[in-house]
Protein backbone atom coordinates (compact mmCIF):
# COMPACT_ATOMS: atom_id res chain seq x y z
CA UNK A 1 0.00 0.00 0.00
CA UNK A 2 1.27 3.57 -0.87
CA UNK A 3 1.65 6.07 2.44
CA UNK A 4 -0.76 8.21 3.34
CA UNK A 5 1.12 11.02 1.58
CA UNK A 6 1.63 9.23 -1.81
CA UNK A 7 -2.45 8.59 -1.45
CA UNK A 8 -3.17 12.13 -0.29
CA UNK A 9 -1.23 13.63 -3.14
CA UNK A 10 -3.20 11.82 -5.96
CA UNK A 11 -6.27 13.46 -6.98
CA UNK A 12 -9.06 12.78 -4.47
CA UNK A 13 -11.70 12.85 -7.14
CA UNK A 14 -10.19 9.45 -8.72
CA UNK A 15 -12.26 8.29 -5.73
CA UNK A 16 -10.87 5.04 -3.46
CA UNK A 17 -11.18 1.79 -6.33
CA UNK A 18 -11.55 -1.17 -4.85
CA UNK A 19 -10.70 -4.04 -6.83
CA UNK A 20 -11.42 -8.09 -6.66
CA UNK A 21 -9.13 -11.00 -7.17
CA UNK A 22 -6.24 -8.74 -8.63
CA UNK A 23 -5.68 -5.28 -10.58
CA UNK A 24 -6.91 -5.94 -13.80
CA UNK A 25 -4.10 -5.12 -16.62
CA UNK A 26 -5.85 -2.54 -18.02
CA UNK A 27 -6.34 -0.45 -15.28
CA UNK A 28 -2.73 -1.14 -13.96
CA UNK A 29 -1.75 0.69 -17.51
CA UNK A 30 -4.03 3.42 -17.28
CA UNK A 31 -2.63 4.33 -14.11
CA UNK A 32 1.07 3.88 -15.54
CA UNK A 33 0.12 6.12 -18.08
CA UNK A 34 -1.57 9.01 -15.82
CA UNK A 35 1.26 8.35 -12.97
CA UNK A 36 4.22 7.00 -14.10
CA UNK A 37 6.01 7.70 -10.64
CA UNK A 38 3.17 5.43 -8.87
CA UNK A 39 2.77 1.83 -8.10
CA UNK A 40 -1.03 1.21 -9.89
CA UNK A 41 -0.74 -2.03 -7.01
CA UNK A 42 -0.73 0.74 -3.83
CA UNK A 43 -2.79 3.18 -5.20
CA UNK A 44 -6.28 0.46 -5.77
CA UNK A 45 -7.26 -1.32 -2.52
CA UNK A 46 -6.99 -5.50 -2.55
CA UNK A 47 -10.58 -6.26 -1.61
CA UNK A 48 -12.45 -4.75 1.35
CA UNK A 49 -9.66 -5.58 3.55
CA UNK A 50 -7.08 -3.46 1.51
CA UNK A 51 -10.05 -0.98 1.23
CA UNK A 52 -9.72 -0.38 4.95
CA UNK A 53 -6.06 -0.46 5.34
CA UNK A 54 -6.04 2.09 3.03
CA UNK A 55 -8.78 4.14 5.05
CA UNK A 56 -7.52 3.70 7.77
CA UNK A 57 -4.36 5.04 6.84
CA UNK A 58 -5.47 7.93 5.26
CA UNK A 59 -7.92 9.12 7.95
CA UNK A 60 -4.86 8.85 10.54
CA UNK A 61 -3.61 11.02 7.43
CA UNK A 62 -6.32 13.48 8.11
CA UNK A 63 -9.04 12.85 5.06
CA UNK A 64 -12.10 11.81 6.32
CA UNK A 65 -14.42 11.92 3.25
CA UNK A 66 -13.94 9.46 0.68
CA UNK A 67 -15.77 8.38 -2.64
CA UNK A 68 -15.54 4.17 -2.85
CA UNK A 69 -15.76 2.45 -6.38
CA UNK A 70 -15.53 -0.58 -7.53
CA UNK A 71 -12.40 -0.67 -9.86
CA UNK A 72 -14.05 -2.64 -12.91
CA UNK A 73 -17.53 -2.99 -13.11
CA UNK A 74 -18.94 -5.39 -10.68
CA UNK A 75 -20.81 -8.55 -10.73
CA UNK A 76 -24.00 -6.71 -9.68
CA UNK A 77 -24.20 -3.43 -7.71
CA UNK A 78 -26.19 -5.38 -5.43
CA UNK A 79 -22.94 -7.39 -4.63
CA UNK A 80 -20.74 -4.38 -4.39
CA UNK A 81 -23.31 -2.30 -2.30
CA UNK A 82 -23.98 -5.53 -0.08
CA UNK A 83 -20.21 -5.68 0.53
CA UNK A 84 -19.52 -1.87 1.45
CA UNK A 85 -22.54 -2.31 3.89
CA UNK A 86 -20.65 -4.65 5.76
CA UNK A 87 -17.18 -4.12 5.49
CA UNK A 88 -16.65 -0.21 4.83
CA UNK A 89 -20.24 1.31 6.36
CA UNK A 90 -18.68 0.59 10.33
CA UNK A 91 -15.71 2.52 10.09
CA UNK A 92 -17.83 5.66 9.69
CA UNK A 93 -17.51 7.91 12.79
């Protein structure tokens, strides 16, 4: 995972992407090709686990608002909302 200032200093309207069972190639280039300088692996949160390490880190970083998306295009929306109910909605303060 990137630090919280590598995070902070990306553009906060790319939103949080969250992505399942790997970073798919094709986002991994368009993120080469917008930020060179960057990892594409520590800037997309591994599942809803890596979604809250990276909260985490960035609220002890001093963002608290954050925009969650699924990196591709999920399953359903049902399945994606489902899982941010669960795992994301409790770390709200």
């Amino acid at each position: 995972m990137a630090n919280p200032q590598e995070l902070l200093a990306r553009r906060v309207s790319d939103g949080l992407a969250v992505a399942f069972g790997g970073l798919p190639d094709a986002l991994a280039a368009s993120i080469r090709r917008r930020r060179p300088d960057a990892d594409p692996a520590a800037l997309v949160a591994d599942g809803w686990a890596g979604a809250r390490e990276m909260i985490t880190a960035l609220t002890d970083a001093g963002l608290s608002k954050f925009v969650v998306r699924p990196a591709v295009p999920p399953r359903t929306l049902d399945d994606f909302v489902a899982g941010f109910v669960s795992e994301l909605v409790p770390l709200q303060t």
